[in-house]
C-alpha atoms as a PDB file:
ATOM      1  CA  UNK A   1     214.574  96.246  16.871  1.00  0.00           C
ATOM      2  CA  UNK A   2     212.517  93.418  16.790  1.00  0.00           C
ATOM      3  CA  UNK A   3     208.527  94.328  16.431  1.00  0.00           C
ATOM      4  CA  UNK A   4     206.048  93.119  18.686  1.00  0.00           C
ATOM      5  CA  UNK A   5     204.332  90.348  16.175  1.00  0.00           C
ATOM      6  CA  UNK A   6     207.627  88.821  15.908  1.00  0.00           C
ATOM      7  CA  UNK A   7     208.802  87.977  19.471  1.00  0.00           C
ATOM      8  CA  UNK A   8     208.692  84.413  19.845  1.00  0.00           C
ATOM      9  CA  UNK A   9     210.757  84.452  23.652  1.00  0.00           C
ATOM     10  CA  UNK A  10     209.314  82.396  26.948  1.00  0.00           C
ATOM     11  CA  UNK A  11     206.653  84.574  28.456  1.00  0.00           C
ATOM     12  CA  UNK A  12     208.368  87.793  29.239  1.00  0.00           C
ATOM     13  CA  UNK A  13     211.116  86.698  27.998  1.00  0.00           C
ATOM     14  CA  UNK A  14     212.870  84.899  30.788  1.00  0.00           C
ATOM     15  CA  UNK A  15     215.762  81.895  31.044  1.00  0.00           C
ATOM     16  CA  UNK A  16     214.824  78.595  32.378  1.00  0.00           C
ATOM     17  CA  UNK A  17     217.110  76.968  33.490  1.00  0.00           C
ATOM     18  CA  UNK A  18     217.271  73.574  36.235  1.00  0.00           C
ATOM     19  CA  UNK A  19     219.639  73.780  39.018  1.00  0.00           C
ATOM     20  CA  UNK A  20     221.652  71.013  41.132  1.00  0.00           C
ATOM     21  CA  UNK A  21     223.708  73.342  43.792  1.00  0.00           C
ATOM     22  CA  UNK A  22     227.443  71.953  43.823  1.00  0.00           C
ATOM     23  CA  UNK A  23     227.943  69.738  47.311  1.00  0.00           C
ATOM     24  CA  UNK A  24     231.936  70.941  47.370  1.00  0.00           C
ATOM     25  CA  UNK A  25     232.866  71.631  50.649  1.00  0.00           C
ATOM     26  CA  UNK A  26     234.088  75.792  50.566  1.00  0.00           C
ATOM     27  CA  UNK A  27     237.264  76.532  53.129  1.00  0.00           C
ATOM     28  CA  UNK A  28     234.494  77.712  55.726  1.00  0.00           C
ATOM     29  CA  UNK A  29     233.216  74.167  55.530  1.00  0.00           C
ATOM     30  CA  UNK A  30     229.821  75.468  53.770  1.00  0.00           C
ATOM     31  CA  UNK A  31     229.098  73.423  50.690  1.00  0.00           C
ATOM     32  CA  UNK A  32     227.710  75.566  47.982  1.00  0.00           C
ATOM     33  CA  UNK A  33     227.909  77.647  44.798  1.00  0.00           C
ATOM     34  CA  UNK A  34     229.758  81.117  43.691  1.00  0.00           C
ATOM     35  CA  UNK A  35     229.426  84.533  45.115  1.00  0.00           C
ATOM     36  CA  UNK A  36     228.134  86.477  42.420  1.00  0.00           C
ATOM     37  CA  UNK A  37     226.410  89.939  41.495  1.00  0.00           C
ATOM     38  CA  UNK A  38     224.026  90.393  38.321  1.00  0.00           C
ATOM     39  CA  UNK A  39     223.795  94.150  37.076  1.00  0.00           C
ATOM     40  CA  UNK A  40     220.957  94.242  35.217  1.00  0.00           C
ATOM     41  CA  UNK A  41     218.728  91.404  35.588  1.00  0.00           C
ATOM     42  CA  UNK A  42     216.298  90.046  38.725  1.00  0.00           C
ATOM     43  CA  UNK A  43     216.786  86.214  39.350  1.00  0.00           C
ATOM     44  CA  UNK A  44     214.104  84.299  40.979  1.00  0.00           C
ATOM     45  CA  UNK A  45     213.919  80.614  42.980  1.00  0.00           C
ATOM     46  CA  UNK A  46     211.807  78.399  42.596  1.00  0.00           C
ATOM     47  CA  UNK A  47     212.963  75.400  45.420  1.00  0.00           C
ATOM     48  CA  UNK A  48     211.943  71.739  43.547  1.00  0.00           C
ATOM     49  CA  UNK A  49     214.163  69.807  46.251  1.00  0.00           C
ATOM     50  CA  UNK A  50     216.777  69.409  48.767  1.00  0.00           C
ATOM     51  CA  UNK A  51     217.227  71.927  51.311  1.00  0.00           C
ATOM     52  CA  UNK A  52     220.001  74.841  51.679  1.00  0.00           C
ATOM     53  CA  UNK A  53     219.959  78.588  52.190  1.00  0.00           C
ATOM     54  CA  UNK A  54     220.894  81.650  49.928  1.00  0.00           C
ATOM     55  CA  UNK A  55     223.036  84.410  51.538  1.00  0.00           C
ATOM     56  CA  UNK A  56     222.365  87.946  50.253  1.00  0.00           C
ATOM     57  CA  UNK A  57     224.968  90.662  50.358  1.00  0.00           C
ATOM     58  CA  UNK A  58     223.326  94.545  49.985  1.00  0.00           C
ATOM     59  CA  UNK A  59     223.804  98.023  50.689  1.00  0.00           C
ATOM     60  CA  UNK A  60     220.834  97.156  53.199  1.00  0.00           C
ATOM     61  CA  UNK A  61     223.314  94.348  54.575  1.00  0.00           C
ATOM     62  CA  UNK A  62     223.518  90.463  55.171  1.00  0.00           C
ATOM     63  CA  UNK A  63     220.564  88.471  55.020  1.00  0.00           C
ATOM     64  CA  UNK A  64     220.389  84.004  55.083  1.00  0.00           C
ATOM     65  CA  UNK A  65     216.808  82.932  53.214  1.00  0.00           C
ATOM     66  CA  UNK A  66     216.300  79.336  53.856  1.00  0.00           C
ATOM     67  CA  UNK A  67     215.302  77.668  51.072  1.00  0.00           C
ATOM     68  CA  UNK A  68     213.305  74.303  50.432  1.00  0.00           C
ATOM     69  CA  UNK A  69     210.714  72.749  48.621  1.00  0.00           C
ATOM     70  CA  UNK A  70     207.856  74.964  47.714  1.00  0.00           C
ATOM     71  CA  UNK A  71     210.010  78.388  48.609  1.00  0.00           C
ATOM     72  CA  UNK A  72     209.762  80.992  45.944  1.00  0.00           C
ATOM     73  CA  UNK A  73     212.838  83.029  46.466  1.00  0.00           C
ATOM     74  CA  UNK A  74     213.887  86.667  44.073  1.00  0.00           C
ATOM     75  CA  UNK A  75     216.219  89.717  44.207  1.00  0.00           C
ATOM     76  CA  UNK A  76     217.084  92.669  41.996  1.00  0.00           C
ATOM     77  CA  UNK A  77     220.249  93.475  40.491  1.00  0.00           C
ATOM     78  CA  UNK A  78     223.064  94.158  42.691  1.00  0.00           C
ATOM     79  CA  UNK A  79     222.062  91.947  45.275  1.00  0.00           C
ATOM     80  CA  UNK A  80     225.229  89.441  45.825  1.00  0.00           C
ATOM     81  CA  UNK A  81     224.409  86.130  46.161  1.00  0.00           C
ATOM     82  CA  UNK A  82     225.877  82.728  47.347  1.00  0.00           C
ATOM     83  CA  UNK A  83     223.969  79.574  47.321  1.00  0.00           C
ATOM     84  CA  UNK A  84     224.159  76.668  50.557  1.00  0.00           C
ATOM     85  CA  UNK A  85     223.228  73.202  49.723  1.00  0.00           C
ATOM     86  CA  UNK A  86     222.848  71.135  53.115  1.00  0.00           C
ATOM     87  CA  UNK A  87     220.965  68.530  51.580  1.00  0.00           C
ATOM     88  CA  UNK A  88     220.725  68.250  47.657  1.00  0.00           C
ATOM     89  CA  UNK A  89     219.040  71.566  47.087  1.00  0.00           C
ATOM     90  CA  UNK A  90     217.576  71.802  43.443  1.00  0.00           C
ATOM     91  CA  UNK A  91     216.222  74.827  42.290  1.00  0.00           C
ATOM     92  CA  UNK A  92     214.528  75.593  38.511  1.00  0.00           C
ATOM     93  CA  UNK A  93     216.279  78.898  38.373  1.00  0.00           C
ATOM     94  CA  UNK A  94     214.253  82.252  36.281  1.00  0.00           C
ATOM     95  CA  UNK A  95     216.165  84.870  35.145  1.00  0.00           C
ATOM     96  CA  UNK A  96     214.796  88.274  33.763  1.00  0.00           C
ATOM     97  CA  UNK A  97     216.260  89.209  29.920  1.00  0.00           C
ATOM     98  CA  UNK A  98     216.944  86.213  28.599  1.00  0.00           C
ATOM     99  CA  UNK A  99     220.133  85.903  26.974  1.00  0.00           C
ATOM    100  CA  UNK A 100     221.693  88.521  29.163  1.00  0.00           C
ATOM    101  CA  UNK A 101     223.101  86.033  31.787  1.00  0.00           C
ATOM    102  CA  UNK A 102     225.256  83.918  29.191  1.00  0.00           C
ATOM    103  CA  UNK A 103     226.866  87.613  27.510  1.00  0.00           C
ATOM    104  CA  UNK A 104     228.349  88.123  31.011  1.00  0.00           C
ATOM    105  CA  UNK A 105     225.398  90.136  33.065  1.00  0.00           C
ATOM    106  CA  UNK A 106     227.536  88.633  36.241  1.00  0.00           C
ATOM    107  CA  UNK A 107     230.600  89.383  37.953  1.00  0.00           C
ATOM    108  CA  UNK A 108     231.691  87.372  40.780  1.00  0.00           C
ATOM    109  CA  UNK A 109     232.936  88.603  43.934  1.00  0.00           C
ATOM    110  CA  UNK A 110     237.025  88.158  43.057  1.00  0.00           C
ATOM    111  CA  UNK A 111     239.331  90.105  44.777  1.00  0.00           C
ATOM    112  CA  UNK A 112     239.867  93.374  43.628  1.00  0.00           C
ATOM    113  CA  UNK A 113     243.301  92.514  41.847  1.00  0.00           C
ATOM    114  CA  UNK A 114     241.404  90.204  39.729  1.00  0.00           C
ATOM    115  CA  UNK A 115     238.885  93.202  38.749  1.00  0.00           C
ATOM    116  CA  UNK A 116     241.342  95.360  37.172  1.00  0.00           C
ATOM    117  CA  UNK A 117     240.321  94.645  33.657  1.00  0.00           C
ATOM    118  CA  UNK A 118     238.208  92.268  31.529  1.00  0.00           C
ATOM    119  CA  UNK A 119     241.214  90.182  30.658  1.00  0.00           C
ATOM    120  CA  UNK A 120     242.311  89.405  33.897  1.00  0.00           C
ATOM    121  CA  UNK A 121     238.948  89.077  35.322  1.00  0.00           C
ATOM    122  CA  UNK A 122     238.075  86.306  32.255  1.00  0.00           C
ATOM    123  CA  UNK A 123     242.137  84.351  32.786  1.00  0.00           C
ATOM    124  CA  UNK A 124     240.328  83.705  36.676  1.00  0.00           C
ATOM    125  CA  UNK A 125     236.510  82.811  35.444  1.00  0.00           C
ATOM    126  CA  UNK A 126     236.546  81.144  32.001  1.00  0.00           C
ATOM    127  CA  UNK A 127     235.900  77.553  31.478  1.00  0.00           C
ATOM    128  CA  UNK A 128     236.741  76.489  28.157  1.00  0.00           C
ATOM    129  CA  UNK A 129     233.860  74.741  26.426  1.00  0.00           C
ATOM    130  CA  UNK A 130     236.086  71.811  24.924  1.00  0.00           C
ATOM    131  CA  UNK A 131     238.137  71.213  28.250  1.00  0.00           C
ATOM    132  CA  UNK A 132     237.206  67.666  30.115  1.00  0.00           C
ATOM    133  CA  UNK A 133     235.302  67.485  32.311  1.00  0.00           C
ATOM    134  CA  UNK A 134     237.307  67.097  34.893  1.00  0.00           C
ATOM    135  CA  UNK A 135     239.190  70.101  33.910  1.00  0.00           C
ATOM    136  CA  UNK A 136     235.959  72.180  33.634  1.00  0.00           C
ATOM    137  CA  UNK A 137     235.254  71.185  37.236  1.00  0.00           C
ATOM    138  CA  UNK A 138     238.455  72.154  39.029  1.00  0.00           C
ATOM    139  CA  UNK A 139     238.395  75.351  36.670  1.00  0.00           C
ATOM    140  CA  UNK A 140     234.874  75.966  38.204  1.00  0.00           C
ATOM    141  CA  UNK A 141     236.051  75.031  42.003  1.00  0.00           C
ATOM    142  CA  UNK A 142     239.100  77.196  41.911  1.00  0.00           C
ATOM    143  CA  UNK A 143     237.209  80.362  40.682  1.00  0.00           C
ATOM    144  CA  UNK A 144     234.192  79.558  43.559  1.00  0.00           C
ATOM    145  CA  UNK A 145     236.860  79.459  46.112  1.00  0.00           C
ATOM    146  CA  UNK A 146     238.475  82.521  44.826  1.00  0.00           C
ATOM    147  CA  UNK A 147     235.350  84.398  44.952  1.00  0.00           C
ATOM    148  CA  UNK A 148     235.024  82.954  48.361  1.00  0.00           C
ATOM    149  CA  UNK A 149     238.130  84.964  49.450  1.00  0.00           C
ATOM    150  CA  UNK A 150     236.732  88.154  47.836  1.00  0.00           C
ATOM    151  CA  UNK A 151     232.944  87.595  49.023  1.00  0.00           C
ATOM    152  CA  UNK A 152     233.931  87.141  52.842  1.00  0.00           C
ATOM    153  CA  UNK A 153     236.500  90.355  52.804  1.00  0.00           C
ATOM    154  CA  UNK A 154     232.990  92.356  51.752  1.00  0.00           C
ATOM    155  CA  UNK A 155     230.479  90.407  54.259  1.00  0.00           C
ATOM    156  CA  UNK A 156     232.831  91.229  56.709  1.00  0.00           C
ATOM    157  CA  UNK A 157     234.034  95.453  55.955  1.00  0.00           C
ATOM    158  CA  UNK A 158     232.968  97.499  58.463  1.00  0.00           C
ATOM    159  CA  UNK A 159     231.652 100.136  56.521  1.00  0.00           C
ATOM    160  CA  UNK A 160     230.747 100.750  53.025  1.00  0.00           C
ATOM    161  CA  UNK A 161     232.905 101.700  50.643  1.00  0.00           C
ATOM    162  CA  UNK A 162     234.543  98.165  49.471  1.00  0.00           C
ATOM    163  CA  UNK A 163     231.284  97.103  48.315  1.00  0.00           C
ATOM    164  CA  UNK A 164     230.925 100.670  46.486  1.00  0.00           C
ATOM    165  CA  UNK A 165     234.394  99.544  45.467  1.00  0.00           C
ATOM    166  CA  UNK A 166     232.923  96.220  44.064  1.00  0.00           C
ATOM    167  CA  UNK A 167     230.398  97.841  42.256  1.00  0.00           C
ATOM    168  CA  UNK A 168     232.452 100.441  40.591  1.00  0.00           C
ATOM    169  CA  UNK A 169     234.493  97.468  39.700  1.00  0.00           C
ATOM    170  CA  UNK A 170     231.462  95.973  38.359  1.00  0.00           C
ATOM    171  CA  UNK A 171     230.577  98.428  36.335  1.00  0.00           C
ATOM    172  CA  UNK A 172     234.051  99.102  34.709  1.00  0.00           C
ATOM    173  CA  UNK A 173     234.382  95.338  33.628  1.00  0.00           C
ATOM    174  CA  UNK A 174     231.387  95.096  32.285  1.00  0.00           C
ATOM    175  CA  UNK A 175     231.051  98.408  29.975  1.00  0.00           C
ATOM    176  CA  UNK A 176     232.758  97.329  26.777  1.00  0.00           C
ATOM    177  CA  UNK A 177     229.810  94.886  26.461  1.00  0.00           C
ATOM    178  CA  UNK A 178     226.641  97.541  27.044  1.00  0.00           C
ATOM    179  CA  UNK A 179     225.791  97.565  23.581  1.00  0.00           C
ATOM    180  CA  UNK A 180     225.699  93.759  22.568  1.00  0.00           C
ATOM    181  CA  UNK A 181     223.514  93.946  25.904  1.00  0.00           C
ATOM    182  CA  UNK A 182     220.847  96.513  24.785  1.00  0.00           C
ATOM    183  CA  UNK A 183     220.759  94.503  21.267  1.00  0.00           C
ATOM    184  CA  UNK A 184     219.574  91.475  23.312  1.00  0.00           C
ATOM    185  CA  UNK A 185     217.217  93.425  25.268  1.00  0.00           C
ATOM    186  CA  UNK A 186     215.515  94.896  22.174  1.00  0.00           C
ATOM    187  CA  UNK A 187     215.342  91.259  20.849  1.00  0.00           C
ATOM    188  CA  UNK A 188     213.724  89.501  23.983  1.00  0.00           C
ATOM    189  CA  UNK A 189     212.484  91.846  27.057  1.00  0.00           C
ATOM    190  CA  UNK A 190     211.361  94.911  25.343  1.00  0.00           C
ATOM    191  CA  UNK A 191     209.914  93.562  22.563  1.00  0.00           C
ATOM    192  CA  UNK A 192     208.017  90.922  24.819  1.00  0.00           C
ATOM    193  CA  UNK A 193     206.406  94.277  26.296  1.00  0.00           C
ATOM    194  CA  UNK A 194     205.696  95.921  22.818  1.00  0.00           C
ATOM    195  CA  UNK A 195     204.057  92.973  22.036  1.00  0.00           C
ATOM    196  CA  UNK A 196     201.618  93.489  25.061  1.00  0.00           C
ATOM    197  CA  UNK A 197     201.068  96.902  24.144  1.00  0.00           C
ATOM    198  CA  UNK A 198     200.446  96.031  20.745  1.00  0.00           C
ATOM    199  CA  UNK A 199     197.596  93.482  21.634  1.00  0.00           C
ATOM    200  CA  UNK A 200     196.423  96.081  23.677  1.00  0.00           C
ATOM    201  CA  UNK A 201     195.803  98.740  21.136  1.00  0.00           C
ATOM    202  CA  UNK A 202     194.382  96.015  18.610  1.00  0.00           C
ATOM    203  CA  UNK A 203     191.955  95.159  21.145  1.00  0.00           C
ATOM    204  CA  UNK A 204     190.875  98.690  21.902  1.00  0.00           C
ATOM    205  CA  UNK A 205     190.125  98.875  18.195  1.00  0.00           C
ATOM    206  CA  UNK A 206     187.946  95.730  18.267  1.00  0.00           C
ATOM    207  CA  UNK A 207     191.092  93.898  16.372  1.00  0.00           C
ATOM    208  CA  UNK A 208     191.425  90.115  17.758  1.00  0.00           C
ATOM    209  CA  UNK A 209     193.476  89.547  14.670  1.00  0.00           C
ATOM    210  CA  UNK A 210     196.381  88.514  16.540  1.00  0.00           C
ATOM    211  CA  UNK A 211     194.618  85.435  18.080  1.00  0.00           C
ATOM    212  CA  UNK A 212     194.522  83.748  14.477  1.00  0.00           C
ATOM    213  CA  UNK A 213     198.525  83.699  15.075  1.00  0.00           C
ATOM    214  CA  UNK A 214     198.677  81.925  17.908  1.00  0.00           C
ATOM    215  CA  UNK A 215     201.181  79.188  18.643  1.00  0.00           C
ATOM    216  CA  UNK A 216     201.861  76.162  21.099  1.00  0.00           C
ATOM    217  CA  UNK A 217     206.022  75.377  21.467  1.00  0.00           C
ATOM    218  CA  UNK A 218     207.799  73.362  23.571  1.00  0.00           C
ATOM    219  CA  UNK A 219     211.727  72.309  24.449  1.00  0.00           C
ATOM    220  CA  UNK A 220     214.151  70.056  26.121  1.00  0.00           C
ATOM    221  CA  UNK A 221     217.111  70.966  27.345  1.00  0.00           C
ATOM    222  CA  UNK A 222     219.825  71.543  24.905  1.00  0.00           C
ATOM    223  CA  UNK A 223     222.333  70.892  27.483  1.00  0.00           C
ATOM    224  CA  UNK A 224     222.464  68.535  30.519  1.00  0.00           C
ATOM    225  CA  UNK A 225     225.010  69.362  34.104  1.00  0.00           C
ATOM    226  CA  UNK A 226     227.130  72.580  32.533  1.00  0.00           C
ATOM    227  CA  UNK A 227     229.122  73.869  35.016  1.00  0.00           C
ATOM    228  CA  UNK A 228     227.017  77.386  36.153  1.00  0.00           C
ATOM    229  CA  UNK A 229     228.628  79.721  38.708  1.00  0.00           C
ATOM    230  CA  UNK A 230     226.106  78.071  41.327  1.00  0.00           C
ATOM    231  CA  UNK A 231     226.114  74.150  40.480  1.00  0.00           C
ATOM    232  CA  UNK A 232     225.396  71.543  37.617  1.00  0.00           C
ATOM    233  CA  UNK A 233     222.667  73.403  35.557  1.00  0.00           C
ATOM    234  CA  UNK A 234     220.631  71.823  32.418  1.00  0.00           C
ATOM    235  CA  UNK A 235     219.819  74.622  30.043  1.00  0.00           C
ATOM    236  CA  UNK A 236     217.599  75.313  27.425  1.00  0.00           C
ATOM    237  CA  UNK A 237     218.365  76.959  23.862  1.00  0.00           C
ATOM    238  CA  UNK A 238     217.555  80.798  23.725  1.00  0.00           C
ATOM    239  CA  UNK A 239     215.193  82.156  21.133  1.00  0.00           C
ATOM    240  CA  UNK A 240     216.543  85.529  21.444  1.00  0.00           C
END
């Protein structure tokens, strides 16, 4: 595991990331971005433009946030999420355990035939890296829309046990990757914590030896408009 002095992550080791929800109209005529669920990590809005709406999906039920300029917007994992633009909604996007996201910490809301197994799920969801562009994009429209067809069929159950369904589902898909997850976790969120603790117990001791190793970073994107599961997203290089 990595020790406390040598975490080098973004405070708390989050992703950054910067946000243009697609404008592609959705069969419903909503213009927007891809159901999806996270299982382990919180996300969090932070609204830098436009206007639009995120609809939540729970065991609580359906909720519409609006979202603009200024609104700071979060949820936990398991929450499924679909993001509205109605009028170029931006959003710098946060993301608890950095690193997690891009190993696959997300499973969109497919219908259950496509859930069977982690092939079949990743034959519906994968865009190739070295595919043009305008492959990319229709790769990335066609698995929104699919998710579409899955997403409504759970908004609309009348009772609970095909999002219990979806979550089992969840679960299954994801399991052959647990322990590539917990390595990246021990890299970036729980050794930004053990860091805390260790200033914490210097400082007790009347040890400010840590403050001699301070450091001042910063970063560009490494990548501009990748097609995300919500929109066109500029992203910036992980340090864990």
């Amino acid at each position: 595991m990595v020790s406390a002095a040598e975490f080098t992550g973004l405070p708390g080791a989050v992703a950054v990331s910067h946000l243009s929800v697609y404008d592609w109209p959705a069969s419903d005529g909503v213009c927007g971005g891809t159901p999806h669920m996270h299982l382990t990590c919180s996300e969090a809005y932070v609204v830098t433009g436009g206007r639009g709406a995120v609809q939540t999906l729970t065991t609580s039920g359906y909720e519409v946030t609006p979202l603009e300029p200024g609104t700071v917007a979060w949820f936990t994992p398991g929450t499924i999420h679909r993001l509205v633009n109605e009028d170029d909604l931006r959003i710098t996007v946060l993301m608890q355990n950095n690193g997690l996201p891009e190993a696959g910490d997300a499973v969109l809301t497919l219908p259950p035939r496509y859930l069977t197994d982690p092939e079949t799920y990743a034959a519906a969801t994968v865009i190739p890296a070295d595919a043009p562009e305008e492959e990319q994009e229709r790769i990335a429209r066609a698995r929104r829309d699919l998710a579409l067809e899955g997403y409504r069929t759970l908004r609309d159950a009348a009772g609970p046990e095909p999002l219990a369904a979806f979550h089992r589902a969840a679960a299954a898909l994801v399991r052959p990757r647990l322990a590539e997850w917990r390595e990246r976790w021990e890299r970036g969120a729980r050794a930004a914590a053990a860091a805390t603790g260790d200033q914490l117990d210097r400082l007790e001791h009347g040890d400010a030896s840590h403050l001699a190793d301070a450091v001042a970073r910063a970063e560009q994107p490494s990548a501009y408009g990748k097609f995300g599961m919500c929109g066109r997203l500029d992203v910036y290089k992980g340090t864990v």
